[in-house]
N, C-alpha and C. Protein backbone atom coordinates (compact mmCIF):
# COMPACT_ATOMS: atom_id res chain seq x y z
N UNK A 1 -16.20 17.25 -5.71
CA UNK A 1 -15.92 16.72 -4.39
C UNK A 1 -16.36 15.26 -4.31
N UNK A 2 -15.15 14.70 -3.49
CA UNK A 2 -16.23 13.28 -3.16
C UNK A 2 -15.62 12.82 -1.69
N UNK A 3 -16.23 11.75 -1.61
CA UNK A 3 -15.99 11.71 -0.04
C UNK A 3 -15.77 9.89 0.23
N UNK A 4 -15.15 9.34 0.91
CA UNK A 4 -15.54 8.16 1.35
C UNK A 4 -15.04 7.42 2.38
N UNK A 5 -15.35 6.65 3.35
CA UNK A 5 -15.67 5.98 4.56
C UNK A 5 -14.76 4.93 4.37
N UNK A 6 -13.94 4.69 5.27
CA UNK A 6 -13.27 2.86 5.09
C UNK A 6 -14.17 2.15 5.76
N UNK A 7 -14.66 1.09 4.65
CA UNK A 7 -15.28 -0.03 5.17
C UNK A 7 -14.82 -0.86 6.28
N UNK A 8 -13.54 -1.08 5.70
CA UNK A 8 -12.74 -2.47 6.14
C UNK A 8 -12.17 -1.90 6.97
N UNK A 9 -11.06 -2.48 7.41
CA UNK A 9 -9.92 -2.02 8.88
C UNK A 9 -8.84 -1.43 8.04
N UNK A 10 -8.55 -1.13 6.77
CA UNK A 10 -7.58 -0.65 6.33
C UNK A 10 -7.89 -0.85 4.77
N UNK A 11 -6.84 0.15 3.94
CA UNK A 11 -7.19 0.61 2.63
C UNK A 11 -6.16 1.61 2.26
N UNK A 12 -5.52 1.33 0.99
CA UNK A 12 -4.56 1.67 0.11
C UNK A 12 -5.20 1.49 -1.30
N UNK A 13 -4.31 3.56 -1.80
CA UNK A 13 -4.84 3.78 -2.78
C UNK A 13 -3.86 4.47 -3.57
N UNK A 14 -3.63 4.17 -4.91
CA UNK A 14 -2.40 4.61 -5.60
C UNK A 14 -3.22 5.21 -7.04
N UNK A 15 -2.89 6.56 -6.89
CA UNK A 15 -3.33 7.61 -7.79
C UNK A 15 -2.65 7.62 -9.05
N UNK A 16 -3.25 6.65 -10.08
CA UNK A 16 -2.80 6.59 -11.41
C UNK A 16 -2.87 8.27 -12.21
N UNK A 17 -3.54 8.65 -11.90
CA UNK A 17 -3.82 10.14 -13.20
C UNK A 17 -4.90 11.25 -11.96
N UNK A 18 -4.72 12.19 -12.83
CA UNK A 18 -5.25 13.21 -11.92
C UNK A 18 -4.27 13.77 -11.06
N UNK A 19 -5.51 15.01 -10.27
CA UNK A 19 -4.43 15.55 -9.15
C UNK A 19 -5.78 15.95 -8.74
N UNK A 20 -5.31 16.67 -6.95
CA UNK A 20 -6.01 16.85 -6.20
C UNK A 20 -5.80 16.96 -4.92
N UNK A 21 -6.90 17.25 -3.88
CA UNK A 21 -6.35 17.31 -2.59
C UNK A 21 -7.34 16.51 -1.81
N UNK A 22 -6.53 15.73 -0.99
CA UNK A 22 -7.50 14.82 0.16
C UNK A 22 -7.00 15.53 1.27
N UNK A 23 -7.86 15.24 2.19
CA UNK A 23 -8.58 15.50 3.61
C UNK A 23 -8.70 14.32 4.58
N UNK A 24 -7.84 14.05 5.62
CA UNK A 24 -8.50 13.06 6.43
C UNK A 24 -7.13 13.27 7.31
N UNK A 25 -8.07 13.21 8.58
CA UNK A 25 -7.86 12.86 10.14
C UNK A 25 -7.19 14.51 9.98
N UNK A 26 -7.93 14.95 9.75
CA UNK A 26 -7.35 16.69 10.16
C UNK A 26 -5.97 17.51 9.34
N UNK A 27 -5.69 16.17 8.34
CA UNK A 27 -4.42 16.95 7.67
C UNK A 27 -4.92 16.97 6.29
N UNK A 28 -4.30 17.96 5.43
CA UNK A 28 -4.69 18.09 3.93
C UNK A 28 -3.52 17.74 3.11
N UNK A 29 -4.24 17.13 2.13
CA UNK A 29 -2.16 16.75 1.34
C UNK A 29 -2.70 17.05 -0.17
N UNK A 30 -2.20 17.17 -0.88
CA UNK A 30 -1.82 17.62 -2.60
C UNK A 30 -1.41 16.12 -2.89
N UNK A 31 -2.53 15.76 -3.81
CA UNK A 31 -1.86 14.11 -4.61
C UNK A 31 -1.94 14.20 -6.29
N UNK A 32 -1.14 13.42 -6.30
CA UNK A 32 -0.75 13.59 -7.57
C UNK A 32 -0.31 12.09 -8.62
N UNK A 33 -0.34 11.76 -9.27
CA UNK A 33 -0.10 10.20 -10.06
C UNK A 33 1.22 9.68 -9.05
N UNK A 34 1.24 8.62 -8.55
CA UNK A 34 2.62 7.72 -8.15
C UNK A 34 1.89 8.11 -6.66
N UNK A 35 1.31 8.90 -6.22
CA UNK A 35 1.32 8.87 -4.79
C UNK A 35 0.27 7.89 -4.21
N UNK A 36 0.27 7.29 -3.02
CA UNK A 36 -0.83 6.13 -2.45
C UNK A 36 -0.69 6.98 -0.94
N UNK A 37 -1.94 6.43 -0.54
CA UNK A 37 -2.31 7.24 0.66
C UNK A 37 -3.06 6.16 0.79
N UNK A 38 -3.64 5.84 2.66
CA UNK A 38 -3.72 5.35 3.30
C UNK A 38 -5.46 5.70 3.95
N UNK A 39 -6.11 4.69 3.95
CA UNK A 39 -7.25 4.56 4.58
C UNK A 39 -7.39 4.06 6.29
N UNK A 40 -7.51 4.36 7.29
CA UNK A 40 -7.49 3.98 8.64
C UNK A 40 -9.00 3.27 8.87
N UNK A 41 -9.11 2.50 9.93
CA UNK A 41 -10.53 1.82 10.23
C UNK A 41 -11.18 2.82 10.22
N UNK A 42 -12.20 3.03 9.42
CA UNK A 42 -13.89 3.68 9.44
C UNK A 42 -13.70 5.06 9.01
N UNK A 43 -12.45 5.48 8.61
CA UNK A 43 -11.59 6.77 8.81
C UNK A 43 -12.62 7.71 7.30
N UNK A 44 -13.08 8.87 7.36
CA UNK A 44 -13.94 9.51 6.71
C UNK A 44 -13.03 10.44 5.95
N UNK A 45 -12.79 10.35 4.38
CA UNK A 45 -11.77 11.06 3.79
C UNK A 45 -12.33 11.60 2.49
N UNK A 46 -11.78 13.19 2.20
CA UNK A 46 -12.71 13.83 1.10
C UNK A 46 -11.92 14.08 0.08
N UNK A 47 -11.97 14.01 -0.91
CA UNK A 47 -11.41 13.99 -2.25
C UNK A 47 -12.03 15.91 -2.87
N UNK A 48 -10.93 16.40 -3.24
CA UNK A 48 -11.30 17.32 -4.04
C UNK A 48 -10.44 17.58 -5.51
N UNK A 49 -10.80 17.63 -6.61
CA UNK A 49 -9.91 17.19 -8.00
C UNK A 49 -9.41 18.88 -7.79
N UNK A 50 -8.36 18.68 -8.52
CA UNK A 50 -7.64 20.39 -8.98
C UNK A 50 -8.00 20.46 -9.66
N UNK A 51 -8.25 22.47 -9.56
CA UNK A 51 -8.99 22.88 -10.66
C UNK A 51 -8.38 22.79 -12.27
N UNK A 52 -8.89 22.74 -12.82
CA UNK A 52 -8.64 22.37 -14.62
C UNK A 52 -8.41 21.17 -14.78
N UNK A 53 -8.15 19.67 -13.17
CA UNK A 53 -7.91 18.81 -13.74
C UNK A 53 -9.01 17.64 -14.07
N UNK A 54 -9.04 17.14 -14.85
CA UNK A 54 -9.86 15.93 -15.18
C UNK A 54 -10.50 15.11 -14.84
N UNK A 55 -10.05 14.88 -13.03
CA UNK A 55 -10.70 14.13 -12.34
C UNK A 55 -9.64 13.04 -11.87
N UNK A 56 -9.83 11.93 -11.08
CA UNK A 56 -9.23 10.85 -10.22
C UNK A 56 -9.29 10.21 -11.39
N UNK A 57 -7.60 9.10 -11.23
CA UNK A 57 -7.85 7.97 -11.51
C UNK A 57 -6.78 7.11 -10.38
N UNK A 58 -7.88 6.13 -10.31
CA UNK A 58 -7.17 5.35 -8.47
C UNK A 58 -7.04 3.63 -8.80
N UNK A 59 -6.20 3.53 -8.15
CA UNK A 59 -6.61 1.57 -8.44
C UNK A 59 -6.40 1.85 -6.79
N UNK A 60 -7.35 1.07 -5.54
CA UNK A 60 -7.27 0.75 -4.30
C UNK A 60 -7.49 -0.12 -3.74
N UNK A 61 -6.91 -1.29 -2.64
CA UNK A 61 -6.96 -2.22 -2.41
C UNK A 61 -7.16 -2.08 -0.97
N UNK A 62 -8.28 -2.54 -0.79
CA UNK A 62 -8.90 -2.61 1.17
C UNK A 62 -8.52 -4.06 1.62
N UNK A 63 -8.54 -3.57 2.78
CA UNK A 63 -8.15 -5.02 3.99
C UNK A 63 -9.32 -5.23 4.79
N UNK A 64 -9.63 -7.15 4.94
CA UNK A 64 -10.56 -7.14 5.70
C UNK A 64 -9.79 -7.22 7.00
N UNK A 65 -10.55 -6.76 8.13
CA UNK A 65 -10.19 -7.13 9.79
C UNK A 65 -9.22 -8.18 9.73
N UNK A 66 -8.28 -8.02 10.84
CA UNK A 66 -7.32 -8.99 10.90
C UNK A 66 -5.47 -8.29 11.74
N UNK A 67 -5.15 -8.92 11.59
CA UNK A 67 -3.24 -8.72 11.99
C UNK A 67 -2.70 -7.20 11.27
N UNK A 68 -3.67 -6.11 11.04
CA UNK A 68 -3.41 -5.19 9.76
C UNK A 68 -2.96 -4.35 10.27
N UNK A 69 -3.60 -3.97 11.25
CA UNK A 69 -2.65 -2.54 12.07
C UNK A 69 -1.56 -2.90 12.52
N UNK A 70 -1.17 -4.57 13.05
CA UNK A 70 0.13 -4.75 13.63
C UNK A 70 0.91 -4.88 13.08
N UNK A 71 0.63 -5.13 11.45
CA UNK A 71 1.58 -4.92 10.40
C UNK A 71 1.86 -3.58 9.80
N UNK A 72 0.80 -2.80 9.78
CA UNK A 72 0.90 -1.64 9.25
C UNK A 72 1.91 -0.91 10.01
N UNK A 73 1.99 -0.83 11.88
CA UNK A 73 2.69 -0.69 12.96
C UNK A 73 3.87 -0.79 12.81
N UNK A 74 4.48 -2.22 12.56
CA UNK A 74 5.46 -2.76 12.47
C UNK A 74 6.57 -2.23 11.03
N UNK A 75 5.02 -1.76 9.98
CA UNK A 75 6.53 -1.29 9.21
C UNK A 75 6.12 0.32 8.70
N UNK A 76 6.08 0.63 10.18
CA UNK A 76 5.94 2.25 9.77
C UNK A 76 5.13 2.54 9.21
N UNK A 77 3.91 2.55 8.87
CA UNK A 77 3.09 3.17 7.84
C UNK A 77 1.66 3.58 8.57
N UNK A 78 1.88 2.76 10.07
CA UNK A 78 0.43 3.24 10.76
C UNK A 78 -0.31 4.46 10.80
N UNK A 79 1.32 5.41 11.00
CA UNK A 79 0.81 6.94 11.04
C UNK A 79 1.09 7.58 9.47
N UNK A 80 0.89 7.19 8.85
CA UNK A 80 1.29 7.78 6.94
C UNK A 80 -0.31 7.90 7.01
N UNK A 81 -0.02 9.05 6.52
CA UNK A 81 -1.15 9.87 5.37
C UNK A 81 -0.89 9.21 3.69
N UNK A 82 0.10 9.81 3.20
CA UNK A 82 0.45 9.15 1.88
C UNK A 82 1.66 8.99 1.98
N UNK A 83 2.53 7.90 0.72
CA UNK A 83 3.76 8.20 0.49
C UNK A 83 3.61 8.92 -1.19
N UNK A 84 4.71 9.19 -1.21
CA UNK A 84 5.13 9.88 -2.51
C UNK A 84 6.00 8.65 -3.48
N UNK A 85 5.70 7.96 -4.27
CA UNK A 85 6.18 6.87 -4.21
C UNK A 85 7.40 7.58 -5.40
N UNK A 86 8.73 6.88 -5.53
CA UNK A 86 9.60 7.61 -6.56
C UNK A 86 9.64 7.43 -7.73
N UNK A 87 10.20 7.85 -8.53
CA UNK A 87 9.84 7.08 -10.30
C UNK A 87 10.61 5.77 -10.43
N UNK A 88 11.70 5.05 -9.61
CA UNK A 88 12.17 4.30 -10.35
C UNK A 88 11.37 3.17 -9.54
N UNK A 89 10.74 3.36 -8.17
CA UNK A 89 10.03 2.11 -8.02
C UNK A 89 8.40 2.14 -8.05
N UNK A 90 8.18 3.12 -8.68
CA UNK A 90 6.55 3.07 -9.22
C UNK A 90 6.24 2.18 -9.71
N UNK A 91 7.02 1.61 -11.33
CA UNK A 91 6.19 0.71 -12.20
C UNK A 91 6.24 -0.49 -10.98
N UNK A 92 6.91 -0.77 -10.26
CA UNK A 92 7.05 -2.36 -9.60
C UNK A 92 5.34 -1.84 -8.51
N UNK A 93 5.62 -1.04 -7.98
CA UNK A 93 4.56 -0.91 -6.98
C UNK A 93 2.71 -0.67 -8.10
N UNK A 94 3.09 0.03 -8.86
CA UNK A 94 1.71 0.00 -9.86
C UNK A 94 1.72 -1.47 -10.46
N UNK A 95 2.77 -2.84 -10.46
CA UNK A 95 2.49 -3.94 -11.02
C UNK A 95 1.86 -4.62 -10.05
N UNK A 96 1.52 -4.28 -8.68
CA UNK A 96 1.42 -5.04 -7.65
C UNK A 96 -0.02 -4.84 -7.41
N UNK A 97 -0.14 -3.54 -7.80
CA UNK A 97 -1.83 -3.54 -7.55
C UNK A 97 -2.63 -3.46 -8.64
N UNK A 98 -1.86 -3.68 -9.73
CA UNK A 98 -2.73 -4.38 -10.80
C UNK A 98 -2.72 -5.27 -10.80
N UNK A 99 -1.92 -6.67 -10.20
CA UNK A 99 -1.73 -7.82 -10.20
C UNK A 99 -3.19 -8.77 -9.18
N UNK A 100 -2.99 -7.46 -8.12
CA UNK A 100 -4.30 -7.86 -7.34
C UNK A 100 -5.13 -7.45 -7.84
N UNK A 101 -5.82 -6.44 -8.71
CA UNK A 101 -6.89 -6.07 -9.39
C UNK A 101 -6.99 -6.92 -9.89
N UNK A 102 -6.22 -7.48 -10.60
CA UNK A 102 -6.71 -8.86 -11.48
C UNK A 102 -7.22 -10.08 -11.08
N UNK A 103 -6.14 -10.29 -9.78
CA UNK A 103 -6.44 -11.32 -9.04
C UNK A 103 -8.11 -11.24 -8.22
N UNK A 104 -8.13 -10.47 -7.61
CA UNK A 104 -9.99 -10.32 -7.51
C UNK A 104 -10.63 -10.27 -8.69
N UNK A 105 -10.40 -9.76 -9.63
CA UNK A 105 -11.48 -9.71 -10.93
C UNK A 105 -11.82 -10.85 -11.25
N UNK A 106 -10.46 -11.65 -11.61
CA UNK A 106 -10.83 -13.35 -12.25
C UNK A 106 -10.86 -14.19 -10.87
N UNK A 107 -10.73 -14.05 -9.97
CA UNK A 107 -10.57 -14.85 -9.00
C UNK A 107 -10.28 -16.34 -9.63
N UNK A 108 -8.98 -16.65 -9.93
CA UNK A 108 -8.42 -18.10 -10.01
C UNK A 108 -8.93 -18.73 -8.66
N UNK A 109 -8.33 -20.42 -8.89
CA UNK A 109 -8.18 -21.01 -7.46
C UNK A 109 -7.23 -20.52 -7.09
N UNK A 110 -7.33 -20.36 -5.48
CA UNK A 110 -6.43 -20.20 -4.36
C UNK A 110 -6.22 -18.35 -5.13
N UNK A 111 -6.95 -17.89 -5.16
CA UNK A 111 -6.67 -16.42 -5.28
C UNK A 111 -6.68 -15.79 -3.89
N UNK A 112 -7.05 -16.37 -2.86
CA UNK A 112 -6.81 -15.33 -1.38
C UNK A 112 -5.86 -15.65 -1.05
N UNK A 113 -4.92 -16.47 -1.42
CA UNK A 113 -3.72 -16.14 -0.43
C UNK A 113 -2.77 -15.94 -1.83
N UNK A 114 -3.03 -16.30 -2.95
CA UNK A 114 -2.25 -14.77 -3.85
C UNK A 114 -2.22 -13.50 -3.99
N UNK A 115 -3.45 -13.14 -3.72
CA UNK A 115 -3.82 -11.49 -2.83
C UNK A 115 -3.36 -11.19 -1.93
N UNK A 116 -3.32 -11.95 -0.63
CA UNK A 116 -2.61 -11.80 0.38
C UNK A 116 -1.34 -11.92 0.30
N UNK A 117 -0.59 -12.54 -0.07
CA UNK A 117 0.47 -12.60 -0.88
C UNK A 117 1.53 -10.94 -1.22
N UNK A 118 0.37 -10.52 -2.73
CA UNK A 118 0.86 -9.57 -3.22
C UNK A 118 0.65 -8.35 -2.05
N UNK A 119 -0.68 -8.36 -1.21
CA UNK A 119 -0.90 -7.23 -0.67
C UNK A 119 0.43 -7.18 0.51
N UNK A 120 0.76 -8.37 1.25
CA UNK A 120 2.04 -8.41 1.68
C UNK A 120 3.33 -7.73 0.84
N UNK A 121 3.66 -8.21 -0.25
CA UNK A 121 4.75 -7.64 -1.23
C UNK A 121 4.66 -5.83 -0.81
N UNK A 122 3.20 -5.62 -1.55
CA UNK A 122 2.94 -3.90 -1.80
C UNK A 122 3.27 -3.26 -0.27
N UNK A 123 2.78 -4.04 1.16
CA UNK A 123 2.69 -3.19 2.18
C UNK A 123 4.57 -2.84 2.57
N UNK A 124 5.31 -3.83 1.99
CA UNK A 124 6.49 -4.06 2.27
C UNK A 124 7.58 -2.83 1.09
N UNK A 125 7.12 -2.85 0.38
CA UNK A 125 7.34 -2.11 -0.41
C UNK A 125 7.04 -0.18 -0.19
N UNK A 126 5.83 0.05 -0.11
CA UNK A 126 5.37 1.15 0.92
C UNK A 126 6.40 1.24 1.73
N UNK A 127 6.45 0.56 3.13
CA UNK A 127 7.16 0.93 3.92
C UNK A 127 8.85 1.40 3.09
N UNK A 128 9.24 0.06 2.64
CA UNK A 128 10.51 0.63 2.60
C UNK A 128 10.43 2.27 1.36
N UNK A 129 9.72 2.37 0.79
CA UNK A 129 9.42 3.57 0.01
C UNK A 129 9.21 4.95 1.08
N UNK A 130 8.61 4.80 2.12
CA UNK A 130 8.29 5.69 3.55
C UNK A 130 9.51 6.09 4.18
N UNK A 131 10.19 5.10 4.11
CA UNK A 131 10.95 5.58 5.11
C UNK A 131 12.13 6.14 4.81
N UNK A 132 12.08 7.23 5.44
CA UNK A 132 13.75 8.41 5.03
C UNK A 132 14.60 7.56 5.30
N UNK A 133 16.01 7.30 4.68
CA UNK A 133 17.23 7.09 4.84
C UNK A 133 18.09 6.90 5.96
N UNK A 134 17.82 8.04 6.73
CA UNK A 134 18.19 7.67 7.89
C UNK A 134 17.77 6.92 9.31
N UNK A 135 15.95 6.87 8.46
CA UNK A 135 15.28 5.94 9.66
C UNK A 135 14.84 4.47 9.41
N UNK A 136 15.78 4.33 8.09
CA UNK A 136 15.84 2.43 7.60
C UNK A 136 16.73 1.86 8.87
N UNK A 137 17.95 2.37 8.97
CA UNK A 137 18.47 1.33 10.20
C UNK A 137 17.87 1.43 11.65
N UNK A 138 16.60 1.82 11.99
CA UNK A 138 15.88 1.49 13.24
C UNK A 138 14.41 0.55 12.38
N UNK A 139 14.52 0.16 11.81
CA UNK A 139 13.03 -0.82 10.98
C UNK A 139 14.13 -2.43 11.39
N UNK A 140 13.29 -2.87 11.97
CA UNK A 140 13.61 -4.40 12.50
C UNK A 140 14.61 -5.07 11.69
N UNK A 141 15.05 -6.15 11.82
CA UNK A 141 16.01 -6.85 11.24
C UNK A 141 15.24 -7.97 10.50
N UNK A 142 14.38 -8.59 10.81
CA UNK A 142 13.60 -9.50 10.55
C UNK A 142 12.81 -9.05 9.09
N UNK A 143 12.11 -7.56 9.78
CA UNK A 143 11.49 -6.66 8.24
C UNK A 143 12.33 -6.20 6.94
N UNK A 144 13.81 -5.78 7.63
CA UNK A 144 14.92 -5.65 6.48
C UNK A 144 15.37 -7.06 5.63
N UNK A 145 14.78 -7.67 6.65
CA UNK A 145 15.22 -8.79 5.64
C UNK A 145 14.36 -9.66 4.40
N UNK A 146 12.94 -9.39 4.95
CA UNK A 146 12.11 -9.82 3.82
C UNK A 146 11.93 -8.64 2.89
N UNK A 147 12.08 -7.02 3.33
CA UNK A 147 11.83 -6.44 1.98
C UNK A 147 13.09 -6.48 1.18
N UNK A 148 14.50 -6.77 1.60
CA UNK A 148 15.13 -6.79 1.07
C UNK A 148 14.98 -8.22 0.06
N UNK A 149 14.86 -9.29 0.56
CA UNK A 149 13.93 -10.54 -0.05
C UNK A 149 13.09 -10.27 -1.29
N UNK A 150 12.19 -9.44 -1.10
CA UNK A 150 11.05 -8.85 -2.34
C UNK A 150 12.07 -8.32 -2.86
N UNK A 151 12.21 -7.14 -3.29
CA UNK A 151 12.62 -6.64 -3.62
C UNK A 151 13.90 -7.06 -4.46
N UNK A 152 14.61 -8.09 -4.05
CA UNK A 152 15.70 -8.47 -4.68
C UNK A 152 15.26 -9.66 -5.95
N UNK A 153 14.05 -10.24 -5.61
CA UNK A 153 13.30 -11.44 -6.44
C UNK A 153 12.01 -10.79 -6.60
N UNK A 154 11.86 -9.84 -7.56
CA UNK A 154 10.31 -9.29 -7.57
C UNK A 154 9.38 -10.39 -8.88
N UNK A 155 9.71 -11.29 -9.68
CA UNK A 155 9.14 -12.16 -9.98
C UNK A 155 8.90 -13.13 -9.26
N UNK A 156 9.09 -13.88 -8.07
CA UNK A 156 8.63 -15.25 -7.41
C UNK A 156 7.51 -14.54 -6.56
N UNK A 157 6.73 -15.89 -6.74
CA UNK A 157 5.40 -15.99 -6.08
C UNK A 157 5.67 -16.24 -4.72
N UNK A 158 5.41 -15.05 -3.84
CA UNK A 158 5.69 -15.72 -2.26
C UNK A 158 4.87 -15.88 -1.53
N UNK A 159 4.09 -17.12 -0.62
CA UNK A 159 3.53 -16.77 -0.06
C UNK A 159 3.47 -16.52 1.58
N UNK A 160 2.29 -16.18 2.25
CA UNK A 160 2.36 -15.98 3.73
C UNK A 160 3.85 -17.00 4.56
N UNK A 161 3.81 -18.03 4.19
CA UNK A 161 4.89 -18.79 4.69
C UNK A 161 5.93 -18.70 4.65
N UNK A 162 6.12 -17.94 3.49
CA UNK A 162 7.61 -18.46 2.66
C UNK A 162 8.12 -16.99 3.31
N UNK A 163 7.11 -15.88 3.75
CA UNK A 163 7.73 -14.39 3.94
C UNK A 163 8.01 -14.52 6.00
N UNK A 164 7.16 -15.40 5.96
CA UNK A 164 7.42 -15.55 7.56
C UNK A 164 8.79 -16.00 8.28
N UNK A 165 9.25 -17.14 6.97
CA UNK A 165 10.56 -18.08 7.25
C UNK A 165 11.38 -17.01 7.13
N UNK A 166 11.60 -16.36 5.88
CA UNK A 166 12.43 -15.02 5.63
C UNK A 166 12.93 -14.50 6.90
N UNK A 167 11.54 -14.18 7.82
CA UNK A 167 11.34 -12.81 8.64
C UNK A 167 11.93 -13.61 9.89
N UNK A 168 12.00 -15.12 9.91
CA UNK A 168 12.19 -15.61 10.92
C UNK A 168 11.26 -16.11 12.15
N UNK A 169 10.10 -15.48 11.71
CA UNK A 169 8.82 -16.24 12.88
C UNK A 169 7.52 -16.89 11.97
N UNK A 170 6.52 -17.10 12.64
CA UNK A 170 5.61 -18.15 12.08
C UNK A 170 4.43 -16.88 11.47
């Protein structure tokens, strides 16, 4: 068993290996490699490994305080427990949070707003990964248009600015 607390105002976690079942805000879910699940402010969540399996392996990326819930809001993911992410856009979404693992590890110059950056890319990505098929054409026009943006150029470096112009506001 293990257990843990969100520090920050928000937190995403993508289950490289293992399996298991988490616990939080009253619902239980079965996770498994490719799936990411969602940390809420202060939100208290328990980890239990399946039996015979090996144990967790997680790469997770927390948010400090800030614009996070109104983004999280904005592209559906406020109320997600986990997504199930699919096989053909896993490796892009597992490159994104190794990209920020790295990016905190070595911390280059100007590594916070390349973090911020990528963590933008990944939250955009999530969403459009969340959302059923038939509930993409009610997700904003502004948001369809920058994940369609990522997603169509997943090598360029974008940053806060360049995704705002996309989206159409500041």
């Amino acid at each position: 068993h293990f257990e843990r607390s969100a520090m920050f105002e928000w937190g995403v976690e993508l289950v490289l290996g293992g399996s298991g079942v988490m616990t939080a805000r009253g619902k239980t879910c079965e996770l498994h490699p490719g799936d990411v699940f969602f940390f809420r402010p202060y939100e208290h969540v328990t980890y239990a490994t399946a039996p015979r399996a090996r144990g967790w392996q997680k790469v997770f990326l927390d948010f400090f305080p800030g614009n996070v819930a109104v983004i999280m809001q904005q592209l559906g993911l406020a109320e997600r427990t986990y997504v199930r992410v699919s096989p053909q856009r896993l490796p892009r979404i597992r490159a994104l949070f190794m990209r920020a693992l790295k990016l905190a590890r070595t911390q280059p110059r100007h590594f916070r707003s390349s973090l911020s950056t990528l963590a933008y890319q990944l939250l955009l990505a999530l969403s459009h990964e969340a959302l059923d098929p038939a509930h993409r054409d009610a997700t904003p026009d502004n948001v369809v248009r920058v994940m369609t943006y990522v997603e169509q150029h997943p090598a360029h470096r974008l940053n806060i600015a360049q995704l705002a112009h996309i989206a159409g506001c500041s």
